[in-house]
PDB file of N, CA and C in Angstrom:
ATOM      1  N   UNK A   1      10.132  27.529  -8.053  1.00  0.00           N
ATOM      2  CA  UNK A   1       8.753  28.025  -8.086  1.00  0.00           C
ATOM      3  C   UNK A   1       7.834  27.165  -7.217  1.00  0.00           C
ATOM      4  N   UNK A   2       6.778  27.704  -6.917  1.00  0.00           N
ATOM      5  CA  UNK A   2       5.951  26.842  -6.411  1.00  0.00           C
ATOM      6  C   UNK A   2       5.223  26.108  -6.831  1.00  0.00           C
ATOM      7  N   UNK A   3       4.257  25.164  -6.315  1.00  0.00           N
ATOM      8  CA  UNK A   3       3.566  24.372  -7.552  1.00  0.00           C
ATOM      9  C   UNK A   3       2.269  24.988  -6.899  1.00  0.00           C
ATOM     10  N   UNK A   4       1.508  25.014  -8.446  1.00  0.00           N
ATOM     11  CA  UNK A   4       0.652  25.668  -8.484  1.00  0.00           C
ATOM     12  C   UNK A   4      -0.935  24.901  -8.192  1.00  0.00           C
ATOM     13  N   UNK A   5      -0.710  23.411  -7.988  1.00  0.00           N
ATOM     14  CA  UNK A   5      -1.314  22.717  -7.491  1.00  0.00           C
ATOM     15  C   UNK A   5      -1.022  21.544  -6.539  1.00  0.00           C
ATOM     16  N   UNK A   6      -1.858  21.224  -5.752  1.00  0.00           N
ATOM     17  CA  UNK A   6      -0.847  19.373  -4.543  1.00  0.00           C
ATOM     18  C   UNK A   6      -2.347  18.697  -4.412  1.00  0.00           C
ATOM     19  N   UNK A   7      -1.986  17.952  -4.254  1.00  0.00           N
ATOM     20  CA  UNK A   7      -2.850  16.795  -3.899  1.00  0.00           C
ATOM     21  C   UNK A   7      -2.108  15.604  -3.141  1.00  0.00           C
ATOM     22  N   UNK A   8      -3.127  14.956  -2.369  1.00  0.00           N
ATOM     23  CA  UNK A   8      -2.790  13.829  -1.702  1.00  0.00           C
ATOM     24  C   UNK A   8      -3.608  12.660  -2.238  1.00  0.00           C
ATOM     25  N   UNK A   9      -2.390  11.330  -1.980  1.00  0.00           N
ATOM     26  CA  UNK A   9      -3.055  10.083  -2.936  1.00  0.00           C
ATOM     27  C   UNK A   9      -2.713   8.909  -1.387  1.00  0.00           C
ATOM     28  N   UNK A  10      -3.659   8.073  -1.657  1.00  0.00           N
ATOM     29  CA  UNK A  10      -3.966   7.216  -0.468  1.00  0.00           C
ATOM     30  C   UNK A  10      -3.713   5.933  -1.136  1.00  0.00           C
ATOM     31  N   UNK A  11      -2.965   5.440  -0.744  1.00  0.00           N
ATOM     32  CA  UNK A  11      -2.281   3.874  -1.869  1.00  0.00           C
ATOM     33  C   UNK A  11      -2.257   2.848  -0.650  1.00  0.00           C
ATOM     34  N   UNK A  12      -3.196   1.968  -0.843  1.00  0.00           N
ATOM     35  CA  UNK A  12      -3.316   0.689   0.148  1.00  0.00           C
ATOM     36  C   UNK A  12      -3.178  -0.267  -0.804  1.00  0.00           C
ATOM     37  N   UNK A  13      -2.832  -1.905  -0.202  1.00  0.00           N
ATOM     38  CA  UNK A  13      -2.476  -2.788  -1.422  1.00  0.00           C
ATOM     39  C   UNK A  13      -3.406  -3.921  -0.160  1.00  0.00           C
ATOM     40  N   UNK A  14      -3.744  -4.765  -0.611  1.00  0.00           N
ATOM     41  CA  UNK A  14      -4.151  -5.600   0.289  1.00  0.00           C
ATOM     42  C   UNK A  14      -3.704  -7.013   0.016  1.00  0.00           C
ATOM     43  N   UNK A  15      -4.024  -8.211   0.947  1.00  0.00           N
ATOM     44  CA  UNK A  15      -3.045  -9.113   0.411  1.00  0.00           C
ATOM     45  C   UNK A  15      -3.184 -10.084  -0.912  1.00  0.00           C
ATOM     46  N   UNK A  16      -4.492  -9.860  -1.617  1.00  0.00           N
ATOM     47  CA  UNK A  16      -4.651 -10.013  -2.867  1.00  0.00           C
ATOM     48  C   UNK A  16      -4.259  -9.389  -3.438  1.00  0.00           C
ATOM     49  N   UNK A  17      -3.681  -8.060  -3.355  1.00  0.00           N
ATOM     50  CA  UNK A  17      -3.306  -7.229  -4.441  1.00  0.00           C
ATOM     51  C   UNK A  17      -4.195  -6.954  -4.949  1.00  0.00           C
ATOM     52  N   UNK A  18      -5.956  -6.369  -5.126  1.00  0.00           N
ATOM     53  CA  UNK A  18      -6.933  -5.847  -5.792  1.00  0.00           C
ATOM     54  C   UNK A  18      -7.612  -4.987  -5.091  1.00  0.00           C
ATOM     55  N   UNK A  19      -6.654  -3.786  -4.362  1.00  0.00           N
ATOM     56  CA  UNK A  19      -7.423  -2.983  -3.768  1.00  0.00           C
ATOM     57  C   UNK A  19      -7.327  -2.846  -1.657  1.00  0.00           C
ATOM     58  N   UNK A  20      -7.733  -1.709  -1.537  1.00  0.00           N
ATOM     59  CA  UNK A  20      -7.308  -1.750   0.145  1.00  0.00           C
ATOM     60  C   UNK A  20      -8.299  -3.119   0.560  1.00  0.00           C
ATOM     61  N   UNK A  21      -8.033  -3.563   1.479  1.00  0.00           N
ATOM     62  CA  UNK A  21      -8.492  -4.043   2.264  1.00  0.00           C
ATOM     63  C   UNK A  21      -8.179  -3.709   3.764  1.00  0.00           C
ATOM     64  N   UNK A  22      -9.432  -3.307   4.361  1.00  0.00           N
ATOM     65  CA  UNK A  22      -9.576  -3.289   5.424  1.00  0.00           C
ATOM     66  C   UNK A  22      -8.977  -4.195   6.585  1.00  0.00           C
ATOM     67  N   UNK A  23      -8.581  -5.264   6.432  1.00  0.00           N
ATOM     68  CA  UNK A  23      -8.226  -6.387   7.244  1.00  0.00           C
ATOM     69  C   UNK A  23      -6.757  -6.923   6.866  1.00  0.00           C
ATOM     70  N   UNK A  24      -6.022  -5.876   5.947  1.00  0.00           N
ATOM     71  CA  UNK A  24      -4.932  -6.361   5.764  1.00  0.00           C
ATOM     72  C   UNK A  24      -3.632  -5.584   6.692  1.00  0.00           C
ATOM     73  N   UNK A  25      -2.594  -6.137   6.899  1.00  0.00           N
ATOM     74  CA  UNK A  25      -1.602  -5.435   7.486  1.00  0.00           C
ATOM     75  C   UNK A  25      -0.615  -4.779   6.847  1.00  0.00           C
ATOM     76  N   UNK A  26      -0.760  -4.641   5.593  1.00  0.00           N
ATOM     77  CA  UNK A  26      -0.201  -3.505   5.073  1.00  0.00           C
ATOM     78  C   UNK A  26      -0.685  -2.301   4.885  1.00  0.00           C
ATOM     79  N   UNK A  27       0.209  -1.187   5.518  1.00  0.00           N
ATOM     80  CA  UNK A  27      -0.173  -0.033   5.671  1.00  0.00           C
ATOM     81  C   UNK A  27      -0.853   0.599   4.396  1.00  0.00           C
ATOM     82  N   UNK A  28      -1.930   1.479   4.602  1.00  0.00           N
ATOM     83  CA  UNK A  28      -1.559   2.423   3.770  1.00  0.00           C
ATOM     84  C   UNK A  28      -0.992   3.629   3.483  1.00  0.00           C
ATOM     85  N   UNK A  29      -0.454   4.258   2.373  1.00  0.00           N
ATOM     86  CA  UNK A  29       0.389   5.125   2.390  1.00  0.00           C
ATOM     87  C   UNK A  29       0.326   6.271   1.552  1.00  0.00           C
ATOM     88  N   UNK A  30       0.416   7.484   2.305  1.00  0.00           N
ATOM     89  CA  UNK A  30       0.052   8.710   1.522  1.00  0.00           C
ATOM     90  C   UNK A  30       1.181   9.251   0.678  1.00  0.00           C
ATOM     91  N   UNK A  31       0.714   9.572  -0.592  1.00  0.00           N
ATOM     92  CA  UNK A  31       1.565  10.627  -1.263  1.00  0.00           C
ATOM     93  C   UNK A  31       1.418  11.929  -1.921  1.00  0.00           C
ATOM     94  N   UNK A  32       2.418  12.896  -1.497  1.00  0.00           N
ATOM     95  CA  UNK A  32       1.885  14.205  -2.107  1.00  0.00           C
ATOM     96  C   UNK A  32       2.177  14.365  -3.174  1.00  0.00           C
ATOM     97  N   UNK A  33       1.325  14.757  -3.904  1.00  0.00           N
ATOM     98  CA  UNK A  33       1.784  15.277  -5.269  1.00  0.00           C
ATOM     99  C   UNK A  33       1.573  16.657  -6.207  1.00  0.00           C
ATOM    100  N   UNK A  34       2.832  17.076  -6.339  1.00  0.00           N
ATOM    101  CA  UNK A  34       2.840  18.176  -6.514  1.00  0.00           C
ATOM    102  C   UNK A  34       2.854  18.919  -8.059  1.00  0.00           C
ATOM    103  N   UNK A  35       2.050  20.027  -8.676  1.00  0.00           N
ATOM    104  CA  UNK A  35       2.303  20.400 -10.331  1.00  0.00           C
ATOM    105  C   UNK A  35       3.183  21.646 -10.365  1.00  0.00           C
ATOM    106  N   UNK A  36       4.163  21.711 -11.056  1.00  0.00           N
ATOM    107  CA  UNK A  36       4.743  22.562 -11.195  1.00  0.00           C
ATOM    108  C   UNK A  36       4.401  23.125 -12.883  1.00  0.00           C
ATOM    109  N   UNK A  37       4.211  24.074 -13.094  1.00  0.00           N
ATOM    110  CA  UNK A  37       4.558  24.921 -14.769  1.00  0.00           C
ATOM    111  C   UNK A  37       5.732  25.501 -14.826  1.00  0.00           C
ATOM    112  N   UNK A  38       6.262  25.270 -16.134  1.00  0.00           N
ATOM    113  CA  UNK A  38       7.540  26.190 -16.348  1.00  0.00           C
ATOM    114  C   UNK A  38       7.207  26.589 -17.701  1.00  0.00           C
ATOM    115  N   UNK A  39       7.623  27.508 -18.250  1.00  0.00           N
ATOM    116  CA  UNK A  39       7.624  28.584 -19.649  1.00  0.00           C
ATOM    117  C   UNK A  39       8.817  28.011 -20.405  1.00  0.00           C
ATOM    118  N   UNK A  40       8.383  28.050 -21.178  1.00  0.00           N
ATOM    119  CA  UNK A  40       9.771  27.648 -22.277  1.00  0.00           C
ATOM    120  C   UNK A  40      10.230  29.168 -22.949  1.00  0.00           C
ATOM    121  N   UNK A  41      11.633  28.735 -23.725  1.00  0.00           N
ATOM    122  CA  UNK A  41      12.099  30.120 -24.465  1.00  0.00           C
ATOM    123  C   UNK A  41      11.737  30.365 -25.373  1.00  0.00           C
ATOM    124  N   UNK A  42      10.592  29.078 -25.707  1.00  0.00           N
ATOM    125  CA  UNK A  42       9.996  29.789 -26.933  1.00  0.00           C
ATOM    126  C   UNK A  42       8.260  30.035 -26.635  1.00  0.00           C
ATOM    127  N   UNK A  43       8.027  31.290 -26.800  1.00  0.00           N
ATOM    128  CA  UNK A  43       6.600  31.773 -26.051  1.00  0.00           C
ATOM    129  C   UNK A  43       5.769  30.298 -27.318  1.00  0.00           C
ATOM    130  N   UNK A  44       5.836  30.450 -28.226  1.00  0.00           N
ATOM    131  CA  UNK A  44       4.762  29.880 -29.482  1.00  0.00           C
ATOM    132  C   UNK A  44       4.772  28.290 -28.690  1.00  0.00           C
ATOM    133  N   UNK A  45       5.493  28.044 -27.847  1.00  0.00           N
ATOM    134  CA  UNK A  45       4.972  26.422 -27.425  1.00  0.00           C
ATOM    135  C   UNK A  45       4.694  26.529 -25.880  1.00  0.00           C
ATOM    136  N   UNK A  46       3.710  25.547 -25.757  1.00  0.00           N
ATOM    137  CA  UNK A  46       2.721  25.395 -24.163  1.00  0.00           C
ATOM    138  C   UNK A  46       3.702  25.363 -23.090  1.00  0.00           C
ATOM    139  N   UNK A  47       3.442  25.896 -22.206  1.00  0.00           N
ATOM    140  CA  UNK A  47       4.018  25.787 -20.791  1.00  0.00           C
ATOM    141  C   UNK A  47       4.943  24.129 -20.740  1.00  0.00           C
ATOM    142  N   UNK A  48       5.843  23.409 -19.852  1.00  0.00           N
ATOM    143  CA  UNK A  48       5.992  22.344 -19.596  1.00  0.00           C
ATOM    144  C   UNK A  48       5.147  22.253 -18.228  1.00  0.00           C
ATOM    145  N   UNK A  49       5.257  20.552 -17.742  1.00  0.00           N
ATOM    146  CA  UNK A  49       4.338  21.129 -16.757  1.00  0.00           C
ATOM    147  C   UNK A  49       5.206  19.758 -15.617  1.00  0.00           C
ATOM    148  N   UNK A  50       5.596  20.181 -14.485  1.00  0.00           N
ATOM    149  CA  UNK A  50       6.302  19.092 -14.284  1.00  0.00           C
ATOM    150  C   UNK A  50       5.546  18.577 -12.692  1.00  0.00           C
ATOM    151  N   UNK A  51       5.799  16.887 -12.634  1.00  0.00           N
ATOM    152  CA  UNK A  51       4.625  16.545 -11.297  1.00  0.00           C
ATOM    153  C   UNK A  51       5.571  15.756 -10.655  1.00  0.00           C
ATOM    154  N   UNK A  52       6.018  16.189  -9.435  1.00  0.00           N
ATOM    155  CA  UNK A  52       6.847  15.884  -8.177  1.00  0.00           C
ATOM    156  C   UNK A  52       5.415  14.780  -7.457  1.00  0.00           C
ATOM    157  N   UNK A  53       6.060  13.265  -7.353  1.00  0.00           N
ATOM    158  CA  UNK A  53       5.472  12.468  -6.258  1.00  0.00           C
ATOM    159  C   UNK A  53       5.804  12.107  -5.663  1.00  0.00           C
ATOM    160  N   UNK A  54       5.573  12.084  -4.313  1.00  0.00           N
ATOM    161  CA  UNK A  54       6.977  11.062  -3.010  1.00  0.00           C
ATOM    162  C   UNK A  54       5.923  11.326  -1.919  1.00  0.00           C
ATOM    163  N   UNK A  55       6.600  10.165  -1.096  1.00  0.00           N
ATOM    164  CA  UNK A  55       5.906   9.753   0.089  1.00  0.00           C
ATOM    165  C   UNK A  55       5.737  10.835   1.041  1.00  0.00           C
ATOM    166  N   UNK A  56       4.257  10.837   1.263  1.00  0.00           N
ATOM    167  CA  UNK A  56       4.954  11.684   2.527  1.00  0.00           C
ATOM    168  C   UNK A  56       5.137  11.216   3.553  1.00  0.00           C
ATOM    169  N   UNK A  57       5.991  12.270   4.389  1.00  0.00           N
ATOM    170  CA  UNK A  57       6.904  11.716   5.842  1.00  0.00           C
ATOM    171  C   UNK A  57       5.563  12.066   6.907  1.00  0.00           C
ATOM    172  N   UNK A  58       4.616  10.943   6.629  1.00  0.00           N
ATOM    173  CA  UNK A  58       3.988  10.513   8.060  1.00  0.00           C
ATOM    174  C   UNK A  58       4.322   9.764   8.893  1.00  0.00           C
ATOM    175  N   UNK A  59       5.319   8.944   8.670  1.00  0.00           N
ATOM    176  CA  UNK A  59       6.062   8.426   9.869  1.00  0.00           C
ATOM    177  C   UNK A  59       7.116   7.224   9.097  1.00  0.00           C
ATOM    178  N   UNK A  60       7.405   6.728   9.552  1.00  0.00           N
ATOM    179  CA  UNK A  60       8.537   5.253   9.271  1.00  0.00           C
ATOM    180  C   UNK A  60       9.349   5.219   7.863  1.00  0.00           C
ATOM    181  N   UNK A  61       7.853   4.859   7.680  1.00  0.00           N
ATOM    182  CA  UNK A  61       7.546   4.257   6.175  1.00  0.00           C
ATOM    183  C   UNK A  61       8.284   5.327   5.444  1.00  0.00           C
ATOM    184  N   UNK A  62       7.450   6.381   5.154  1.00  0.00           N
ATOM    185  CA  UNK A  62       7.509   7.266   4.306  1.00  0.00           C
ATOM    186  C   UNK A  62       8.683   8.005   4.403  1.00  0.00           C
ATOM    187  N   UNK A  63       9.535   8.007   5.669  1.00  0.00           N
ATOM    188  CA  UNK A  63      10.974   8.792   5.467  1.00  0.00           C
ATOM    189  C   UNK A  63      11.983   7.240   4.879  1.00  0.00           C
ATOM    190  N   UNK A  64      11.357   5.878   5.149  1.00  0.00           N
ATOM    191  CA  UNK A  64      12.291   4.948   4.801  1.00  0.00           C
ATOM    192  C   UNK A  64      12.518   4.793   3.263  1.00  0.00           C
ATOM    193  N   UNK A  65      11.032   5.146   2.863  1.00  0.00           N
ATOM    194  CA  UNK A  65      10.879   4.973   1.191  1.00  0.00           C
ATOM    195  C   UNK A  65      11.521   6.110   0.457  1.00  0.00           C
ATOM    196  N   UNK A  66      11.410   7.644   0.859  1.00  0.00           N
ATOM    197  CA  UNK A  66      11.666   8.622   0.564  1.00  0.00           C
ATOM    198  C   UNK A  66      13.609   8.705   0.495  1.00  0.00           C
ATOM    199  N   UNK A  67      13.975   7.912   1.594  1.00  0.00           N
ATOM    200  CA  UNK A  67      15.455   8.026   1.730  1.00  0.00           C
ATOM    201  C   UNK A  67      16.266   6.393   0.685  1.00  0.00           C
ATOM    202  N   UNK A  68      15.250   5.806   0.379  1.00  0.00           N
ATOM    203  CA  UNK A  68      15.243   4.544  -0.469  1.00  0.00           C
ATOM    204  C   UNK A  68      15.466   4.835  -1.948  1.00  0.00           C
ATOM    205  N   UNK A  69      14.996   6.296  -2.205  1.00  0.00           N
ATOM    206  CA  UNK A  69      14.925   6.782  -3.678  1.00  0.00           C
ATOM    207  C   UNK A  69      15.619   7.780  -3.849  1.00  0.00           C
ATOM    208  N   UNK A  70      16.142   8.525  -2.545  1.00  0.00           N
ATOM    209  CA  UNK A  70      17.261   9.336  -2.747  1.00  0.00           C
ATOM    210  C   UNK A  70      18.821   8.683  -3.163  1.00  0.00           C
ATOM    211  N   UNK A  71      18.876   7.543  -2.255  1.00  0.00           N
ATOM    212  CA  UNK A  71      19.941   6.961  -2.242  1.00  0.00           C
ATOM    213  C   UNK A  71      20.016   6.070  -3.977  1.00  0.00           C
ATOM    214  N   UNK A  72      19.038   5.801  -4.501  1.00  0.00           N
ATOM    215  CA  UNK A  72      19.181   5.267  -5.769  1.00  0.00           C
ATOM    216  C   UNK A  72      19.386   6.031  -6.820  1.00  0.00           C
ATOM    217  N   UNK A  73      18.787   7.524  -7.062  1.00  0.00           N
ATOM    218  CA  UNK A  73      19.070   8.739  -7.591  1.00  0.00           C
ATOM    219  C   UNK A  73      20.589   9.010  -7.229  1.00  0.00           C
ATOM    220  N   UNK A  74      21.516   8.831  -5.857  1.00  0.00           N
ATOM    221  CA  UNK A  74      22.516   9.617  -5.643  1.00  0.00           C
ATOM    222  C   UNK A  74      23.618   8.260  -6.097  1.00  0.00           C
ATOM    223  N   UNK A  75      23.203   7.462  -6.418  1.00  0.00           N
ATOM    224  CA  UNK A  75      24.093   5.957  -6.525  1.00  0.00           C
ATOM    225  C   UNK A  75      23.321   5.230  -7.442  1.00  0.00           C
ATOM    226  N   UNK A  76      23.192   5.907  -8.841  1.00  0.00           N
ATOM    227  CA  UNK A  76      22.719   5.120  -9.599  1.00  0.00           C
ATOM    228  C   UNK A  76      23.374   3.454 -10.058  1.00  0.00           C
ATOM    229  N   UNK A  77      24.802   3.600 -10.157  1.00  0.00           N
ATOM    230  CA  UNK A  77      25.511   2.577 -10.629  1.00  0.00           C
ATOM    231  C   UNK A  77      25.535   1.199  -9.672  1.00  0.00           C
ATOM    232  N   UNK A  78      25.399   1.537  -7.920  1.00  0.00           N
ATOM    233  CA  UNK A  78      25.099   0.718  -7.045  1.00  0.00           C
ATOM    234  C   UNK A  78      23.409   0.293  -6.868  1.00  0.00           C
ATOM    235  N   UNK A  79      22.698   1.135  -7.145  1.00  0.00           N
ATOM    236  CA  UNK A  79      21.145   0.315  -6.993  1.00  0.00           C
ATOM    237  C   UNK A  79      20.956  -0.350  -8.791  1.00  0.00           C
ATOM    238  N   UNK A  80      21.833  -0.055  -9.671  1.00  0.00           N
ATOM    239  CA  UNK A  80      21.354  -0.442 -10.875  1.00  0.00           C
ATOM    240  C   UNK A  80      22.182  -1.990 -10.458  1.00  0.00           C
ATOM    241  N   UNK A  81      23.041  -1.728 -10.054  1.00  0.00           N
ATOM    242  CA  UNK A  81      23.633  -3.491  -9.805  1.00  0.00           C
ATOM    243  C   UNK A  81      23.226  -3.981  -9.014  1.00  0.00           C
ATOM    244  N   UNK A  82      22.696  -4.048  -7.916  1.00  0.00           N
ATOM    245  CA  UNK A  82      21.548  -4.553  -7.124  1.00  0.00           C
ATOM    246  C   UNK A  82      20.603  -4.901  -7.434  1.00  0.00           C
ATOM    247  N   UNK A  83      19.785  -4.162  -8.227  1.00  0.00           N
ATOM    248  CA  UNK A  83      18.485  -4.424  -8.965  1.00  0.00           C
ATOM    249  C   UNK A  83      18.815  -5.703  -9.768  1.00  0.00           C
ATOM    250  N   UNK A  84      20.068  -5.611 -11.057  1.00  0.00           N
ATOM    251  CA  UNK A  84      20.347  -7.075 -11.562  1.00  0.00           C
ATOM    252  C   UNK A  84      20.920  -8.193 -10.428  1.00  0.00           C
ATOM    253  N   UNK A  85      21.386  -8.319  -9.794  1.00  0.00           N
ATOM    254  CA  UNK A  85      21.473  -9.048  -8.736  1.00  0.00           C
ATOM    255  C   UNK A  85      20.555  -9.629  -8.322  1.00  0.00           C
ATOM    256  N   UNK A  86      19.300  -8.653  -7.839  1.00  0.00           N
ATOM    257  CA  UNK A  86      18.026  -9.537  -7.527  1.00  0.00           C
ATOM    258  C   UNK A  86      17.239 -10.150  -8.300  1.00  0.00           C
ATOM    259  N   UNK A  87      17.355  -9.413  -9.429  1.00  0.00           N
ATOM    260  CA  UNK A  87      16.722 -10.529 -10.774  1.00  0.00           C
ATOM    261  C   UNK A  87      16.948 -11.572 -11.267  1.00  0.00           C
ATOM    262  N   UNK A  88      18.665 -11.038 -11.228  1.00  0.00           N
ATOM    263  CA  UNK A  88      19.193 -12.978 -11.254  1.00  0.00           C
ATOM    264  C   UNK A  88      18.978 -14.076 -10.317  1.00  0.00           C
ATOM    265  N   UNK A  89      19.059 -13.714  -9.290  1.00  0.00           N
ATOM    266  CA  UNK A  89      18.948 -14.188  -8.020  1.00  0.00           C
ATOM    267  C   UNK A  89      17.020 -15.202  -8.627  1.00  0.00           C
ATOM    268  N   UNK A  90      15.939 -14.368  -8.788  1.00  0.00           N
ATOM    269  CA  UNK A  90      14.995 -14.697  -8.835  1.00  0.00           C
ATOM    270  C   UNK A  90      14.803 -15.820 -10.226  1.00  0.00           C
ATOM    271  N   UNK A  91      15.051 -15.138 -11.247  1.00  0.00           N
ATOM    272  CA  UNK A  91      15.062 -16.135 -12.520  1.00  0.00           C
ATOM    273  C   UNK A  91      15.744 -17.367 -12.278  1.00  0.00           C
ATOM    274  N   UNK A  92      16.998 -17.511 -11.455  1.00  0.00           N
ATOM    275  CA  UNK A  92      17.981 -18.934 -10.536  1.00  0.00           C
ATOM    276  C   UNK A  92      16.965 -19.146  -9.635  1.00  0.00           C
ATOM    277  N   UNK A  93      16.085 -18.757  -9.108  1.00  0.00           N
ATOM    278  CA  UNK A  93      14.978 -19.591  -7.927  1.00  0.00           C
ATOM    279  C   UNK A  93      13.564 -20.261  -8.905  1.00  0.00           C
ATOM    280  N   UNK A  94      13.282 -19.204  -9.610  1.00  0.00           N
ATOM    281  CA  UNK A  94      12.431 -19.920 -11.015  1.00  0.00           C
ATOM    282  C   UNK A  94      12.751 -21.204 -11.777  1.00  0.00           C
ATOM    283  N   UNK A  95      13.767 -21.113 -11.974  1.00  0.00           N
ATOM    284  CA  UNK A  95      14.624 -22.045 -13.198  1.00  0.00           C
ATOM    285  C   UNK A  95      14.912 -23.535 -12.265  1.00  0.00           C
ATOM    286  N   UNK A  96      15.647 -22.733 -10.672  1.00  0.00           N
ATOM    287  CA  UNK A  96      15.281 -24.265  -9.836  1.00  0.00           C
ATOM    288  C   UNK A  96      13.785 -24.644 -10.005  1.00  0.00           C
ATOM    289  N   UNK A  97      13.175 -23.690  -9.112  1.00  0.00           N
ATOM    290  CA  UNK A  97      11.505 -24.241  -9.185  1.00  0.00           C
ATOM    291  C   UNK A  97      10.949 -25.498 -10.092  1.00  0.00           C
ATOM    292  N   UNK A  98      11.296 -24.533 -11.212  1.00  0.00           N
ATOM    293  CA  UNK A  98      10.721 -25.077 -12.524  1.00  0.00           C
ATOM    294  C   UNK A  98      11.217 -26.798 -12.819  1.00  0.00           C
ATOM    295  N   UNK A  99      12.622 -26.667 -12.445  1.00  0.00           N
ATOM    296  CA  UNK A  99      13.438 -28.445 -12.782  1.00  0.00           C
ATOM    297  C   UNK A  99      13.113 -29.430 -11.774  1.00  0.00           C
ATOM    298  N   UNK A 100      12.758 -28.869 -10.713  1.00  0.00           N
ATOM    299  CA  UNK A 100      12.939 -29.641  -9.388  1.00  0.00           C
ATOM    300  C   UNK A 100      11.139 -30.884  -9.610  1.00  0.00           C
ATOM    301  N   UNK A 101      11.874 -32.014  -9.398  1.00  0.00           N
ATOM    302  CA  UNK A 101      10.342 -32.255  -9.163  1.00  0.00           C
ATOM    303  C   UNK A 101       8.775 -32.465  -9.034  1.00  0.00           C
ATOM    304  N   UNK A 102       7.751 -32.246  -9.386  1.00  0.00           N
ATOM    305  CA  UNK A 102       6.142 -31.615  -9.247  1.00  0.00           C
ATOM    306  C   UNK A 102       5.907 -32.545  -7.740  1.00  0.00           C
ATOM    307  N   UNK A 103       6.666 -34.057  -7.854  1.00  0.00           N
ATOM    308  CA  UNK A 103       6.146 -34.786  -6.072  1.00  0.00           C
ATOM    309  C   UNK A 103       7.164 -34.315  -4.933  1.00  0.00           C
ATOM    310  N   UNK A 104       7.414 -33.443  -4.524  1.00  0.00           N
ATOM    311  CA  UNK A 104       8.586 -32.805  -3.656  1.00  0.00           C
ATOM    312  C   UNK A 104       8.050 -33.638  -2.410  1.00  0.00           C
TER     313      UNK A 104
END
């Protein structure tokens, strides 16, 4: 079906992290977002209502991110072990951090 509504969302991060900034070099990045309704089999309960978001393919970015979340959807068991990988990885750079030193 089609969705019966879209909108576009404008997501800038700046290098504080509190909002676009104008002077930062991270892009910003559009996403469409789309509403879908579906009917259930039982008329006596509300429509479902379902909302598709993904990057859109304005250039680089947005087919790199878009093909970043396909591949984790199509290989759940390989990005779910990756994901712990990098966590461990980080909590072992913390845990050094943390022992090493304060006069480095």
């Amino acid at each position: 079906p089609a969705p019966f509504d879209r909108h576009d969302w404008y997501v800038g991060q700046s290098s504080s992290g509190a909002g676009n900034d104008e002077n930062s070099s991270v892009p910003t990045q559009r996403y469409v977002i789309d509403y879908y309704m579906f009917d259930q089999s039982d008329p006596d309960l509300p429509p479902l209502t379902h909302i598709d978001v993904r990057p859109a393919l304005d250039g680089p970015r947005g087919f790199l991110m878009r093909g970043q979340q396909l591949l984790k959807e199509a290989f759940p068991g390989i990005s779910g072990y990756l994901k712990r990988m990098q966590e461990q990885q980080s909590t072992e750079t913390r845990q050094r951090d943390n022992a090493s030193p304060s006069g480095k």
